[in-house]
Protein backbone atom coordinates (compact mmCIF):
# COMPACT_ATOMS: atom_id res chain seq x y z
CA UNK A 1 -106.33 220.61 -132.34
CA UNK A 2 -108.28 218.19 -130.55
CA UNK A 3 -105.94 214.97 -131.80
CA UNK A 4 -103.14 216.83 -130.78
CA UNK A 5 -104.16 217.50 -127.53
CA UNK A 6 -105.45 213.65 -126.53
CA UNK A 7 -102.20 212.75 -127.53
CA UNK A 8 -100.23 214.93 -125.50
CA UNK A 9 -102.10 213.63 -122.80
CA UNK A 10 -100.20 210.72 -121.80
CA UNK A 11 -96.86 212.45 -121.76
CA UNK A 12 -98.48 215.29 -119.67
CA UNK A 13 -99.72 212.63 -117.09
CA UNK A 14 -96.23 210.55 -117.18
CA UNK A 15 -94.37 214.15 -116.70
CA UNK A 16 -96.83 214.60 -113.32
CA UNK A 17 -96.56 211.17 -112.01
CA UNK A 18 -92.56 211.55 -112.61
CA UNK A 19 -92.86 214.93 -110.65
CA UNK A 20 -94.75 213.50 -108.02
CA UNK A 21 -92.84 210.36 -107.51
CA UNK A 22 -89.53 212.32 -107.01
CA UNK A 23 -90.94 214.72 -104.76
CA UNK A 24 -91.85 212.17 -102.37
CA UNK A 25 -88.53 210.60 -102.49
CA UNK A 26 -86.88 213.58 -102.15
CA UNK A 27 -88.95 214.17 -99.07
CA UNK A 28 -89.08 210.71 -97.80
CA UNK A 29 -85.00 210.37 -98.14
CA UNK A 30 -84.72 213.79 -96.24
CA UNK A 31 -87.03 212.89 -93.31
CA UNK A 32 -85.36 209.09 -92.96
CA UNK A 33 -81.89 210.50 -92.87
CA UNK A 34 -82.90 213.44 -90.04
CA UNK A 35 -84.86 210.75 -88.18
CA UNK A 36 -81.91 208.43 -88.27
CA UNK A 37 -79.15 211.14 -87.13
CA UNK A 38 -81.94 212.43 -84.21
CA UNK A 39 -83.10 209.01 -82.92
CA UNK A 40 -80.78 206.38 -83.10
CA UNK A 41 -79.05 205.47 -79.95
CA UNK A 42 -74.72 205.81 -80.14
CA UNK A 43 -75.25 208.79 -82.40
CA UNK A 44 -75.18 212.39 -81.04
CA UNK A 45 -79.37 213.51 -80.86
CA UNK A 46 -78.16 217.20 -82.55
CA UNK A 47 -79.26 218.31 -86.12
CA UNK A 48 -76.34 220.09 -87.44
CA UNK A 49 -75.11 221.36 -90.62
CA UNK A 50 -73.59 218.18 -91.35
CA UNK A 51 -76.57 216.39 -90.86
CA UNK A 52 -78.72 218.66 -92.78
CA UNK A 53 -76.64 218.42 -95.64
CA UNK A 54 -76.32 214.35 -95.66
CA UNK A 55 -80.26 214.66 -95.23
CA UNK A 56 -79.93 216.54 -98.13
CA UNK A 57 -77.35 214.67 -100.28
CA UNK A 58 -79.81 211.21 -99.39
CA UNK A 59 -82.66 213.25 -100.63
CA UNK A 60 -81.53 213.71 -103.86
CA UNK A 61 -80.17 210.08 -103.90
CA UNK A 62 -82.96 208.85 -103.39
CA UNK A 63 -85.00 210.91 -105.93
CA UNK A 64 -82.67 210.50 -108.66
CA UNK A 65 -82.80 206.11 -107.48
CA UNK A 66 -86.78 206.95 -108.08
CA UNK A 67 -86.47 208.85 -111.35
CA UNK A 68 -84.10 206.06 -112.65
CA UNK A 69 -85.74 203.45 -111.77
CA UNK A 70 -89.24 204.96 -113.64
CA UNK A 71 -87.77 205.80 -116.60
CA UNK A 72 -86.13 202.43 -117.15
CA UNK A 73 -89.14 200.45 -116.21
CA UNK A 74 -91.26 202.24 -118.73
CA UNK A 75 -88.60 201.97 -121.35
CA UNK A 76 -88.52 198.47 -121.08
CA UNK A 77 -92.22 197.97 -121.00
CA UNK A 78 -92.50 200.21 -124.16
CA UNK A 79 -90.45 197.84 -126.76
């Protein structure tokens, strides 16, 4: 039981790190996009639904860029 566990161990900490790494993306896209529709000059400074939902849309763009981007780079370094 104790085999099977150590070895589960490195897919449990890549399935974390994965987690964690698209969370932040998620989040990081989100806040950049708001931050760009409240604070850049020529655009109108109001957070509407439209801009909540682009926020949103660049969010998960930029998580699933993330996720992508992991999983390839740790297929490639596995063959």
């Amino acid at each position: 039981m104790a085999e099977q566990e150590q070895r589960n161990e490195p897919d449990r900490l890549w399935k974390t790190r994965r987690r964690r790494a698209g969370i932040v993306a998620f989040v990081a896209g989100v806040v950049a996009t708001l931050a760009l529709f409240a604070f850049v000059p020529g655009l109108p400074h109001v957070i509407d639904w439209g801009a909540i939902l682009m926020a949103l849309l660049a969010g998960a763009l930029a998580r699933w860029t993330r996720l992508s981007r992991m999983t390839s780079t740790t297929q490639s370094t596995r063959r």
